[in-house]
C-alpha atoms as a PDB file:
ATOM      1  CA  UNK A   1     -13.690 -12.079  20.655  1.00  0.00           C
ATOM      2  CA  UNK A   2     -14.151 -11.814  17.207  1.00  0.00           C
ATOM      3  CA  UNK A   3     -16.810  -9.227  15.430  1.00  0.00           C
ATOM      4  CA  UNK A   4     -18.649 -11.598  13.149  1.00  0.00           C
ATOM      5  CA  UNK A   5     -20.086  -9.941   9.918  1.00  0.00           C
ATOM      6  CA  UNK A   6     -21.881 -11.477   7.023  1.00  0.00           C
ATOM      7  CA  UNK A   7     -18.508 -11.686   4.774  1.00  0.00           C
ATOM      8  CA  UNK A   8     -17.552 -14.351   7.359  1.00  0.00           C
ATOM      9  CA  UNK A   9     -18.376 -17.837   7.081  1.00  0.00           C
ATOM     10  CA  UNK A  10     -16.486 -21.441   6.897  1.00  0.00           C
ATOM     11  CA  UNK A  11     -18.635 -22.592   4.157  1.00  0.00           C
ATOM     12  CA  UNK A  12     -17.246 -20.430   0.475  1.00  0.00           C
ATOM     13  CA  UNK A  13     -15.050 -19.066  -1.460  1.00  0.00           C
ATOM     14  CA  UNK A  14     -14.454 -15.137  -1.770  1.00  0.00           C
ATOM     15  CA  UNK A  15     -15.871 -13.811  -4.588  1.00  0.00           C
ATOM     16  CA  UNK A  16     -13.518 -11.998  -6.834  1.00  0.00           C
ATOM     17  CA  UNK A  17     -14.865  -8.245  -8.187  1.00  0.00           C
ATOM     18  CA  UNK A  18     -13.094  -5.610 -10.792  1.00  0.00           C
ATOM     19  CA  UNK A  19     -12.299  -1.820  -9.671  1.00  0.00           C
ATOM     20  CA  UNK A  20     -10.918  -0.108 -13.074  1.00  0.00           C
ATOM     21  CA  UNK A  21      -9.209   2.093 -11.505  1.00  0.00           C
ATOM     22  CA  UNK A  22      -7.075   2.724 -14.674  1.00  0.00           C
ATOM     23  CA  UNK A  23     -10.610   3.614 -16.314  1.00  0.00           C
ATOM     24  CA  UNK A  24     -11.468   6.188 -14.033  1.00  0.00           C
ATOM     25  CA  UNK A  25     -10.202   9.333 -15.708  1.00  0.00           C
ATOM     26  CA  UNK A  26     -11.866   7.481 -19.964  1.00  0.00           C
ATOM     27  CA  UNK A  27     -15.260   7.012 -17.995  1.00  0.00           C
ATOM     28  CA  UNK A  28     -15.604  10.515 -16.118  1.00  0.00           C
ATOM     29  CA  UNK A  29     -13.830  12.185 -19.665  1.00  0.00           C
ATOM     30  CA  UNK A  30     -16.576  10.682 -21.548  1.00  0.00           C
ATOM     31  CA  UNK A  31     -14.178   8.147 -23.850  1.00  0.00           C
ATOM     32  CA  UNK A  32     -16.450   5.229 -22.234  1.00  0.00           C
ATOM     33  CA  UNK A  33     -19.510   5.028 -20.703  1.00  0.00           C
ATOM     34  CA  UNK A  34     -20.394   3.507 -17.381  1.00  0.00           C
ATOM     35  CA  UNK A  35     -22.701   0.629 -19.372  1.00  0.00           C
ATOM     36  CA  UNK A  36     -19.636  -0.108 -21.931  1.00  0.00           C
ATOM     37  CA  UNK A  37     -17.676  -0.702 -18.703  1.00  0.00           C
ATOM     38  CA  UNK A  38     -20.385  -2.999 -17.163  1.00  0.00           C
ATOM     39  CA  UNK A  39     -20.547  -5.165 -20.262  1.00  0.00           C
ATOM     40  CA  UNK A  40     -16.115  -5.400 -20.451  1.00  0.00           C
ATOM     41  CA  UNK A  41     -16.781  -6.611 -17.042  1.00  0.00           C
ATOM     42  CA  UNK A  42     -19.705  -9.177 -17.928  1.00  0.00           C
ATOM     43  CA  UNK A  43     -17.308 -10.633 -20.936  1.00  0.00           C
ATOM     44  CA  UNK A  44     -14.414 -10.664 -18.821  1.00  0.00           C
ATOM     45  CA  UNK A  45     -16.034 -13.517 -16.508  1.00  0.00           C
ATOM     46  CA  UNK A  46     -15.982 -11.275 -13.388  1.00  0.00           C
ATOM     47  CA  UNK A  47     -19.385 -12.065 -10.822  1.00  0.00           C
ATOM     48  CA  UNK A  48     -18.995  -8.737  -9.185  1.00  0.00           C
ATOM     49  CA  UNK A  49     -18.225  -5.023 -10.228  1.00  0.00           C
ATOM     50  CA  UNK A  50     -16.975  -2.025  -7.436  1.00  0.00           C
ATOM     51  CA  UNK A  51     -18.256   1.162  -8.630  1.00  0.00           C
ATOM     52  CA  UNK A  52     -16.676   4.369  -8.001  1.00  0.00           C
ATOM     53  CA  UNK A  53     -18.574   6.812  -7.032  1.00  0.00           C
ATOM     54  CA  UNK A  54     -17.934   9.383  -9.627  1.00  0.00           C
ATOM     55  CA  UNK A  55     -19.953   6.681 -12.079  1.00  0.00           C
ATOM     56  CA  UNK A  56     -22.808   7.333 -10.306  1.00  0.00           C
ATOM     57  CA  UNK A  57     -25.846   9.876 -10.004  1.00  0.00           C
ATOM     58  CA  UNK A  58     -29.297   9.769  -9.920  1.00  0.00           C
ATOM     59  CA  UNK A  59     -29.801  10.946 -13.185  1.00  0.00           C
ATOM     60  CA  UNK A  60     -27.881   7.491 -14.512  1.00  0.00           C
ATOM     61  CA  UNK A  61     -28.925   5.039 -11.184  1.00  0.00           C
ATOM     62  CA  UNK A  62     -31.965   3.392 -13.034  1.00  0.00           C
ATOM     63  CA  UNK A  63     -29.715   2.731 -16.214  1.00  0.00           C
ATOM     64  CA  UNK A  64     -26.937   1.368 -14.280  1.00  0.00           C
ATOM     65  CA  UNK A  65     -28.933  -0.970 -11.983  1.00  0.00           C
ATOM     66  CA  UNK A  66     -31.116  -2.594 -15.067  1.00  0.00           C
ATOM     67  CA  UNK A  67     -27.707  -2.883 -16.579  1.00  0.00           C
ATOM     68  CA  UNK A  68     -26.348  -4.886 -13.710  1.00  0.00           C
ATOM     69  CA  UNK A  69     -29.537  -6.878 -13.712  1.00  0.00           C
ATOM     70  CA  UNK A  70     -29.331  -7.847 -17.171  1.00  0.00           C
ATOM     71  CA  UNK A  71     -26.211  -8.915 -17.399  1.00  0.00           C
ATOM     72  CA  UNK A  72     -25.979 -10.505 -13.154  1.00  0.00           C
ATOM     73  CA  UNK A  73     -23.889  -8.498 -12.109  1.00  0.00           C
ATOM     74  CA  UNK A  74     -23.243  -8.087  -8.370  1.00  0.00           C
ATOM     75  CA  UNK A  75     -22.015  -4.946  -6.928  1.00  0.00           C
ATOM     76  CA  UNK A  76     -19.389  -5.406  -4.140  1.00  0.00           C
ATOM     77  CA  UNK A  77     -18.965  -1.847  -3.296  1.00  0.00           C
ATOM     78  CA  UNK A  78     -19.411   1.875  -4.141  1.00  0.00           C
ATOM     79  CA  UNK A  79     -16.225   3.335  -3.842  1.00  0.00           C
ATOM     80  CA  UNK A  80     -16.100   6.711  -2.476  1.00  0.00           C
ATOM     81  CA  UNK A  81     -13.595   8.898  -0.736  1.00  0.00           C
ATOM     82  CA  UNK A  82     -14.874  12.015   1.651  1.00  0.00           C
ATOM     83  CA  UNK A  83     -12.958  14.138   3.635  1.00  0.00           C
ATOM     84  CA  UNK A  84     -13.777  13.629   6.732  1.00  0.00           C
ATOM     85  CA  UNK A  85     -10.482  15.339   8.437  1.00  0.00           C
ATOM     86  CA  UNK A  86     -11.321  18.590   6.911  1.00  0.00           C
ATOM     87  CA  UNK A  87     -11.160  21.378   9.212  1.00  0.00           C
ATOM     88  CA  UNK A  88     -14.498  23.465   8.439  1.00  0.00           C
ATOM     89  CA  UNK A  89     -17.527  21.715  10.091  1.00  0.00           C
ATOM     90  CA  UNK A  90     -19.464  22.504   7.391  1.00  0.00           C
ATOM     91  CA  UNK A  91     -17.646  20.817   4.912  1.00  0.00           C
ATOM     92  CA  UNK A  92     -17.766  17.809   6.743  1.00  0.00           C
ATOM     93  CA  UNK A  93     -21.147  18.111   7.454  1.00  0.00           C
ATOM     94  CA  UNK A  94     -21.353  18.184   3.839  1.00  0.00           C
ATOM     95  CA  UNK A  95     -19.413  15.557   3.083  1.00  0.00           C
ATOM     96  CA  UNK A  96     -21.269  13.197   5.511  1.00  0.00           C
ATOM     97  CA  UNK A  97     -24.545  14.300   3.615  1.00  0.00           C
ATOM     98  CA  UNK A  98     -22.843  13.049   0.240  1.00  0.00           C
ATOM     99  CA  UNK A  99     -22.098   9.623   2.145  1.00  0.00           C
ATOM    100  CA  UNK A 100     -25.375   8.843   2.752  1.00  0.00           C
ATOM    101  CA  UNK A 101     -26.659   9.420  -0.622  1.00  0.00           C
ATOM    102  CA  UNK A 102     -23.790   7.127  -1.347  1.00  0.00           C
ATOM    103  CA  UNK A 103     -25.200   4.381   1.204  1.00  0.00           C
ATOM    104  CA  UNK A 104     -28.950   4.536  -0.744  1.00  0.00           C
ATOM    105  CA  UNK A 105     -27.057   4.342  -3.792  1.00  0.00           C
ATOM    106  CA  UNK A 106     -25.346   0.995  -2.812  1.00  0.00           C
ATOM    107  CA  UNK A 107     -28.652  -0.376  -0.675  1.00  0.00           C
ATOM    108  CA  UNK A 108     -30.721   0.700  -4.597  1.00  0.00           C
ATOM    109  CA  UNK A 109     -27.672  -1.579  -6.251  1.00  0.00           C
ATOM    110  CA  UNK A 110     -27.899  -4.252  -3.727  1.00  0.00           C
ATOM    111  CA  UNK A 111     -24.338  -3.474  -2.737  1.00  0.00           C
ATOM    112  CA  UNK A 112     -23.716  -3.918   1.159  1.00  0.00           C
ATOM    113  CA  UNK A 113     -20.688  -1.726   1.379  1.00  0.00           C
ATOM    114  CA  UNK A 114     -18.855   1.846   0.880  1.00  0.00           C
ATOM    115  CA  UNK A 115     -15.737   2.387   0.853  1.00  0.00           C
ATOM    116  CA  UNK A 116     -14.576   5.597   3.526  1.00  0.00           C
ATOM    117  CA  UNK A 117     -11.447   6.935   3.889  1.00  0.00           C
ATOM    118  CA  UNK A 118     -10.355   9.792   6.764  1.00  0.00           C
ATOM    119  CA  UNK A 119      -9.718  12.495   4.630  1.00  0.00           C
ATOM    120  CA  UNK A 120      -7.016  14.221   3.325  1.00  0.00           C
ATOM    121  CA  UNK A 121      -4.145  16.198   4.955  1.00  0.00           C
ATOM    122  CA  UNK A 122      -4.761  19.603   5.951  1.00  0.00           C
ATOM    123  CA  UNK A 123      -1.796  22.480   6.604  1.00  0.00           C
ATOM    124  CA  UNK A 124      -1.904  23.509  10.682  1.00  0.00           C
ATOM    125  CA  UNK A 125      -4.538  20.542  11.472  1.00  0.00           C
ATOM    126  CA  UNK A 126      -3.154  18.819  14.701  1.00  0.00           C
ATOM    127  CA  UNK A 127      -3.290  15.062  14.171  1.00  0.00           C
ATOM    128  CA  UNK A 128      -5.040  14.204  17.221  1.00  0.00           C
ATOM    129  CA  UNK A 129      -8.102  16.309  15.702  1.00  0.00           C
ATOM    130  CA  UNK A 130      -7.958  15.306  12.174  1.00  0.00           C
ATOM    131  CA  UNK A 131      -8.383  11.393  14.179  1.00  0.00           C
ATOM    132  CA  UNK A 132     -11.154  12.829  16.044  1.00  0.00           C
ATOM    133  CA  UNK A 133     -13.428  14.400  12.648  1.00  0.00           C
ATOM    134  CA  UNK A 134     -12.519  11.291  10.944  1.00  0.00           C
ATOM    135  CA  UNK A 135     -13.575   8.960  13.790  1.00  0.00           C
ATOM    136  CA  UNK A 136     -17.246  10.882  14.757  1.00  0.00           C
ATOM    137  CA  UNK A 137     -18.092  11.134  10.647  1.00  0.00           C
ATOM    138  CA  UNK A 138     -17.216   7.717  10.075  1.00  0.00           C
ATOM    139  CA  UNK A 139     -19.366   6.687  13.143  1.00  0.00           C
ATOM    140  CA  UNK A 140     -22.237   9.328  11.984  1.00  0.00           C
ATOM    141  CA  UNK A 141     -22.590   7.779   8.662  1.00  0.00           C
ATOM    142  CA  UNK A 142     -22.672   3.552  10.199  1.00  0.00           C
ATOM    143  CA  UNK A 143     -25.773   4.810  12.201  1.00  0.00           C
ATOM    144  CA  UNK A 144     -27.058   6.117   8.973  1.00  0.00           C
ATOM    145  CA  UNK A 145     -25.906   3.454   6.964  1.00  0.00           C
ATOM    146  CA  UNK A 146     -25.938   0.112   8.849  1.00  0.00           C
ATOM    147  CA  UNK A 147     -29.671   0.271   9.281  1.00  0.00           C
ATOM    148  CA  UNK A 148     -29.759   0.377   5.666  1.00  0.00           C
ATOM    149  CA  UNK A 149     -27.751  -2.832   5.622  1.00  0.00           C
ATOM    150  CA  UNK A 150     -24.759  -1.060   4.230  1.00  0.00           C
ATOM    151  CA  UNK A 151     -21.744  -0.914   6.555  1.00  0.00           C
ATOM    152  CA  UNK A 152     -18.702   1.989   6.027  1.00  0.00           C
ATOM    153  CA  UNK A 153     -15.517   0.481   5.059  1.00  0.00           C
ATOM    154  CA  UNK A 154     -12.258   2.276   6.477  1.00  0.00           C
ATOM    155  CA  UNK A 155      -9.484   1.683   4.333  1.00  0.00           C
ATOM    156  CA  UNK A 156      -5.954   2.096   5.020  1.00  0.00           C
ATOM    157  CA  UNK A 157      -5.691   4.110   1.630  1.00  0.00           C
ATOM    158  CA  UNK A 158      -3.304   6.102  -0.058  1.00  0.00           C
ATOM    159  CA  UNK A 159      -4.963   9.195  -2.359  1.00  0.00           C
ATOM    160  CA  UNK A 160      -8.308   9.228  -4.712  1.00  0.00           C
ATOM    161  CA  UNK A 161      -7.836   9.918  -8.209  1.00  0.00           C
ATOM    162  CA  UNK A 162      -9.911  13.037  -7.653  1.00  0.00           C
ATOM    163  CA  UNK A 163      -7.648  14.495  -4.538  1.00  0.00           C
ATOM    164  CA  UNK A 164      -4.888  17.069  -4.586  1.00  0.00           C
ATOM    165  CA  UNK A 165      -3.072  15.497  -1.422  1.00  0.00           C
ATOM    166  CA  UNK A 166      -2.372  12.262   0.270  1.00  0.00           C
ATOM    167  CA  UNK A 167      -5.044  10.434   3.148  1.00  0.00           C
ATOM    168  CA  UNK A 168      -4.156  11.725   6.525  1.00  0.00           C
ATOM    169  CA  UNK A 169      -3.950   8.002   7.484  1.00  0.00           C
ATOM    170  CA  UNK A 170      -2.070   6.969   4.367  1.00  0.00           C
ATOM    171  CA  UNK A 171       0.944   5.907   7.227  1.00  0.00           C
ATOM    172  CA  UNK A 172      -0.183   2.772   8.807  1.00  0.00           C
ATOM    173  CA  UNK A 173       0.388   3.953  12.223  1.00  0.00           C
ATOM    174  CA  UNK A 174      -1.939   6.662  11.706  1.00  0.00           C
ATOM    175  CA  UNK A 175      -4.469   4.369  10.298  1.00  0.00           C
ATOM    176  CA  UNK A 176      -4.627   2.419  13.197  1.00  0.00           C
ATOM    177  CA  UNK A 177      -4.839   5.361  15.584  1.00  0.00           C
ATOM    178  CA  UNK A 178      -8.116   5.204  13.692  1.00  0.00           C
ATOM    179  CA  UNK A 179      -9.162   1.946  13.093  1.00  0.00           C
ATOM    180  CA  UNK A 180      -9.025   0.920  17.245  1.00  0.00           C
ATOM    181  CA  UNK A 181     -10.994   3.850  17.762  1.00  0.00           C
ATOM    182  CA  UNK A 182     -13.637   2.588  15.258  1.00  0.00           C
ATOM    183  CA  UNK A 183     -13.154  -0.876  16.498  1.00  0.00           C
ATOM    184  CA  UNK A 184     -15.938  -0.898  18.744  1.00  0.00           C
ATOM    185  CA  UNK A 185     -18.354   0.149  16.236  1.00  0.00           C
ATOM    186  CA  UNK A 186     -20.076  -1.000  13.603  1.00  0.00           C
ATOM    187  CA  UNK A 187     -17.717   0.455  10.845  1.00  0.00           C
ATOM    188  CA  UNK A 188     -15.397  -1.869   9.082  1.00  0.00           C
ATOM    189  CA  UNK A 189     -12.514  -2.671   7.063  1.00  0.00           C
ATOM    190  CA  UNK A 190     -11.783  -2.254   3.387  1.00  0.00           C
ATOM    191  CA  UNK A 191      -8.536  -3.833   3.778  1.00  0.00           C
ATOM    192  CA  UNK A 192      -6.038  -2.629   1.007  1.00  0.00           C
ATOM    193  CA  UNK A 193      -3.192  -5.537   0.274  1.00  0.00           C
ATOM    194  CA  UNK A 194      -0.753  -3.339  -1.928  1.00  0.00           C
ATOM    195  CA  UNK A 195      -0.678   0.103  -0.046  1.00  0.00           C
ATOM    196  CA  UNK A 196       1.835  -0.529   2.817  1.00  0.00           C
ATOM    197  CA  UNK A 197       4.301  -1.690   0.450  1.00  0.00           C
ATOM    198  CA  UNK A 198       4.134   2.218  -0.527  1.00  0.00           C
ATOM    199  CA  UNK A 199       5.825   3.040   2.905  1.00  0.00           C
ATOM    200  CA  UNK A 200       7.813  -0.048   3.198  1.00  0.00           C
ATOM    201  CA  UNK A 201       5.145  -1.107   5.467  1.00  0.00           C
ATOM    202  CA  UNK A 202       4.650  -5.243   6.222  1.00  0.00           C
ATOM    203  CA  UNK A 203       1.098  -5.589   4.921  1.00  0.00           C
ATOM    204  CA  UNK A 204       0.728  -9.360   6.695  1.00  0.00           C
ATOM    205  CA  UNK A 205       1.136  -7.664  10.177  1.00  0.00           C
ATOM    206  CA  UNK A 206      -1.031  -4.955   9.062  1.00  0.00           C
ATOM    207  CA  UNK A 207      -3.976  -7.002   8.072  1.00  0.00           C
ATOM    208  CA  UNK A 208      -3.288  -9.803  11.301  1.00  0.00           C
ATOM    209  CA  UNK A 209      -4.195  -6.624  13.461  1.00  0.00           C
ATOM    210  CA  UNK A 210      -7.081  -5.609  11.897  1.00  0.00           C
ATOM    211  CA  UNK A 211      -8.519  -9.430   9.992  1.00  0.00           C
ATOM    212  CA  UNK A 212     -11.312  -9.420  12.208  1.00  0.00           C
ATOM    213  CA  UNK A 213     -13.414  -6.429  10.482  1.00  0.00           C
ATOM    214  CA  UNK A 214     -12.494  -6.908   7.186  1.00  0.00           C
ATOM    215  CA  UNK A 215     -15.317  -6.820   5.228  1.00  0.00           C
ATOM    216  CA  UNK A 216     -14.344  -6.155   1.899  1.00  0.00           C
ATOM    217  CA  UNK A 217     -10.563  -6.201   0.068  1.00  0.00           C
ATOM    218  CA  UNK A 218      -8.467  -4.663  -2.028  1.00  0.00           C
ATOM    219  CA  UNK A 219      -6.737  -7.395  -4.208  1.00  0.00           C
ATOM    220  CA  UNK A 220      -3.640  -4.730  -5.192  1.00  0.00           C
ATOM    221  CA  UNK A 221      -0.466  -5.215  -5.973  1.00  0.00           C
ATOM    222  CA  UNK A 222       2.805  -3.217  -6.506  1.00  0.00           C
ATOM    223  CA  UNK A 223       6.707  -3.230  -6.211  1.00  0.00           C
ATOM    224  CA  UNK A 224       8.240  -1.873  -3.276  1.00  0.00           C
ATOM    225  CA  UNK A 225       8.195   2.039  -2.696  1.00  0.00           C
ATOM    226  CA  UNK A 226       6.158   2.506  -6.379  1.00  0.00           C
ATOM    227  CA  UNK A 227       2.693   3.924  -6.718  1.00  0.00           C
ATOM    228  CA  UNK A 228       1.896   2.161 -10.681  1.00  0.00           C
ATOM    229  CA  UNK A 229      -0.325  -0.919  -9.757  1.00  0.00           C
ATOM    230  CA  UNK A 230       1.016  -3.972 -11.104  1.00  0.00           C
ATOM    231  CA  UNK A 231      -0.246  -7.274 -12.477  1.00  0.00           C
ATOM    232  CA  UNK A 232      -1.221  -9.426  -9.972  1.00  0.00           C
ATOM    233  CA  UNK A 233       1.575 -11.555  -9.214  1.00  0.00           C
ATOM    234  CA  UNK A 234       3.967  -9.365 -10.689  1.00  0.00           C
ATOM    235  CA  UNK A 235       4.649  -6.879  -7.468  1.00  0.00           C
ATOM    236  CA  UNK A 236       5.970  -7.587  -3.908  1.00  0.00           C
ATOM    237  CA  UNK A 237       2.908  -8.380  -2.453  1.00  0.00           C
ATOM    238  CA  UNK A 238       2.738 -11.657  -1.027  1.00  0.00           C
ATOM    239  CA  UNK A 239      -1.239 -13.050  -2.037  1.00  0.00           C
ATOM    240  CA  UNK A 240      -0.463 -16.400  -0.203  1.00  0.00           C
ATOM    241  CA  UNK A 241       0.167 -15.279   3.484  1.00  0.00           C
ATOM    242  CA  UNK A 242      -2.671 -12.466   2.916  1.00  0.00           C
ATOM    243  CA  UNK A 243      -5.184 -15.365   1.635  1.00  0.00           C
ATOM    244  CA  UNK A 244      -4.261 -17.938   4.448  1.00  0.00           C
ATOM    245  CA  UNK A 245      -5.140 -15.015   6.948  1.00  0.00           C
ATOM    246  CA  UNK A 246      -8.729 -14.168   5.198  1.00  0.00           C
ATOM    247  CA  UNK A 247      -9.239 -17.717   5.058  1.00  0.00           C
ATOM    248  CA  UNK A 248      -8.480 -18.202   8.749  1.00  0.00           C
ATOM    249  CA  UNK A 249     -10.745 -15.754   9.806  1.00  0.00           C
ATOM    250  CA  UNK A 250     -13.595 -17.171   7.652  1.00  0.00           C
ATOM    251  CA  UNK A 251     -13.656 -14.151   5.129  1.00  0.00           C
ATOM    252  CA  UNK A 252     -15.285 -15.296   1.967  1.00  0.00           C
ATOM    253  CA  UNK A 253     -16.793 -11.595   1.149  1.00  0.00           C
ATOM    254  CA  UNK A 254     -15.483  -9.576  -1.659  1.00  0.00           C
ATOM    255  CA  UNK A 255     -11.807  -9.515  -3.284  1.00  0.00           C
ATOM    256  CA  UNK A 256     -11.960  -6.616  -5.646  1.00  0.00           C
ATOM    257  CA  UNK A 257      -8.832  -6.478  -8.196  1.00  0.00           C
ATOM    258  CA  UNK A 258      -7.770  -2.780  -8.453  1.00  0.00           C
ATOM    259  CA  UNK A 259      -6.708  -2.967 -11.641  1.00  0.00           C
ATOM    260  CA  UNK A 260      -4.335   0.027 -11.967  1.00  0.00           C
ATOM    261  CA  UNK A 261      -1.742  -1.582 -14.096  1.00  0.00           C
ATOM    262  CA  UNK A 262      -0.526  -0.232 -17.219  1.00  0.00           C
ATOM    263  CA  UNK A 263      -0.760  -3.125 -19.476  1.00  0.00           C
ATOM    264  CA  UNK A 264      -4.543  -3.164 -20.434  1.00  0.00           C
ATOM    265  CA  UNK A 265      -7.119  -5.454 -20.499  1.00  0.00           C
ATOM    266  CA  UNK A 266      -4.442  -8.278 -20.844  1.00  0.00           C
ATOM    267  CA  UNK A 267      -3.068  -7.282 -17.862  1.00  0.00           C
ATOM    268  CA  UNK A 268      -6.564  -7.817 -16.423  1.00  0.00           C
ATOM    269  CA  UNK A 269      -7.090 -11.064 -18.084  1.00  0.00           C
ATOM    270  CA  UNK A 270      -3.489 -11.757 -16.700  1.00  0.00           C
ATOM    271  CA  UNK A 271      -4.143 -10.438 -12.848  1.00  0.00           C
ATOM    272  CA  UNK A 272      -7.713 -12.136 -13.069  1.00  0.00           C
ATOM    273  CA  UNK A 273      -6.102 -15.722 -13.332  1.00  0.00           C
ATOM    274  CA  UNK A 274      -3.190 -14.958 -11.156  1.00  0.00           C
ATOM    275  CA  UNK A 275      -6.054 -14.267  -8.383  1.00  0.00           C
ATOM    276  CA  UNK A 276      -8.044 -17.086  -9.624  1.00  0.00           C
ATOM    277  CA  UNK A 277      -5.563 -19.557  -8.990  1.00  0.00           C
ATOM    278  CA  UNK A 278      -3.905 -18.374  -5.546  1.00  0.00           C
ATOM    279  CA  UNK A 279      -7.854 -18.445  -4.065  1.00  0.00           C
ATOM    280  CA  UNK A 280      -7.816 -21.979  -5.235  1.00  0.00           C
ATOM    281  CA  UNK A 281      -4.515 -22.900  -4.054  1.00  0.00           C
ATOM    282  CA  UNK A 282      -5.730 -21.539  -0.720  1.00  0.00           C
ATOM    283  CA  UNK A 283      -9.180 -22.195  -0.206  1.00  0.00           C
ATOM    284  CA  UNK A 284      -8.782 -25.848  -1.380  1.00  0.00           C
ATOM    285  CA  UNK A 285      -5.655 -26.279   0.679  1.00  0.00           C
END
C-alpha cells in the first residue's frame, strides 16, 4: 500500500530548487549575504530555493521572507541537521527544541519540509541505541511538525558542513534500520541520489526500497568513492533510472540541485540544464 503525500500526483512535473551548498561557508563568513544569494537564485531561473538552516534566525526571518516574496520565490526546504543519536538526553532534548523552531521557520516561509538527519557518531554508543534516539526524536518532532503542515525529512546523508564526524546512518544499511522503523509514521524521505555512490552503494535499489515516502530530493551527483560534488551529468550517478522511479511513483515534489561542485556558477548554469533536460526526457517520455 502506498503512503500517499502531497509531492505525489500523476498530473506535473517536479519542480527543480538550488541548495548552495558550496556557498555555505561565503554566506555564514559574511562574504555574501543571505538576500545576495536569493537574488543569484532569482536570475539564475530557479522557481524554488532550499535554505540551510544556518541562513536563518529570527532576527533576519522578516527580511528573508519579503525577499522571497518579491522576487517568487518558493522555498522547498529548510535544511537542517540535529543530532538526534547523541547520548546525553538533554542534548537531544535540546536539539529537538531547535527542530521545531526550524518547523515554524519553514511553515512562516511557506516551506512544507525539513530536512533531519540521525545524528552523528558517538565513541561507546551501541548502534541499536543510537537507532532508538534517532527514531523517538524524529517521531517527537512529526507530531510537532506535521500539524503545522511541515513533515521531517530523513535523509540517507553523509556529514553537515558544520559537523566534526560522519551521520551514524551515513551506511545505507544503517539508514534503513531507521527508515522501516519510521515507516509507519508520518516522517519522510529526503532522498539523497549521489551519497551511496560514497560507499559504493547502488543508489537505484536504495531509492526502489524507500520511493514511496520520498517527499523531497537531493538532485547530487559524484564519481565513485569521492566526496567533491560534481556537475550534474558529470559523476556516476545515473539521473535516468532515478527519474523513471520518481516518476513511477507519481513524485512531482521538489528536486533540489546540491550544488557542491567546484566549478562556479557555470557549473550551476551547466548542472541546471543537465537536470532540466533529463526531467523532460522523462516526464514527457
Amino acid at each position: 500500500m502506498r503512503i500517499e503525500s502531497p509531492a505525489y500526483s500523476k498530473m506535473a512535473k517536479p519542480t527543480i530548487a538550488w541548495m548552495p551548498v558550496r556557498l555555505i561557508h561565503p554566506i555564514l563568513q559574511g562574504q555574501m549575504t543571505v538576500l545576495d544569494w536569493l537574488r543569484q537564485a532569482s536570475a539564475f531561473g530557479v522557481q524554488a530555493v532550499e535554505i540551510y538552516h544556518a541562513f536563518l534566525g529570527n532576527e533576519n526571518l522578516p527580511q528573508v521572507k519579503a525577499e522571497l516574496n518579491a522576487l517568487e520565490l518558493r522555498v522547498s526546504q529548510i535544511t537542517c541537521a540535529p543530532d538526534f543519536t547523541n547520548p546525553d538526553p538533554a542534548v537531544r532534548a535540546a536539539e529537538l527544541d531547535a527542530m521545531k523552531q526550524r518547523v515554524d521557520w519553514a511553515a512562516e516561509l511557506g516551506a512544507n519540509a525539513v530536512r533531519t538527519s540521525a545524528g552523528m557518531v558517538h565513541d561507546g554508543l551501541e548502534p541499536s541505541d543510537a537507532v532508538q534516539y534517532a527514531v523517538e526524536c524524529m517521531v517527537k518532532l512529526a507530531e510537532y511538525a506535521v500539524p503545522c503542515g511541515v513533515y521531517p525529512c530523513y535523509e540517507n546523508h553523509y556529514k553537515d558542513r558544520l559537523w566534526t564526524r560522519e551521520d551514524f546512518s551515513f551506511l545505507p544499511e544503517r539508514f534503513l534500520q531507521i527508515f522501516e522503523q519510521i515507516e509507519p509514521t508520518p516522517v519522510r524521505v529526503n532522498f539523497d541520489f549521489a551519497n551511496p555512490l560514497m560507499t559504493g552503494a547502488d543508489p537505484v535499489a536504495l531509492l526502489q526500497r524507500v520511493a514511496h515516502k520520498v517527499h523531497h530530493v537531493h538532485a547530487g551527483d559524484r564519481l565513485l568513492g569521492e566526496y567533491q560534488h560534481s556537475v550534474l551529468g558529470e559523476g556516476a550517478v545515473p539521473f535516468q533510472s532515478l527519474l523513471q522511479i520518481l516518476k513511477t511513483h507519481g513524485y512531482t515534489g521538489y528536486l533540489s540541485i546540491e550544488d557542491g561542485q567546484a566549478q562556479g556558477d557555470a557549473g550551476f548554469r551547466k548542472s541546471l540544464a543537465f537536470l532540466k533536460a533529463q526531467v523532460d526526457s522523462v516526464w514527457n517520455a
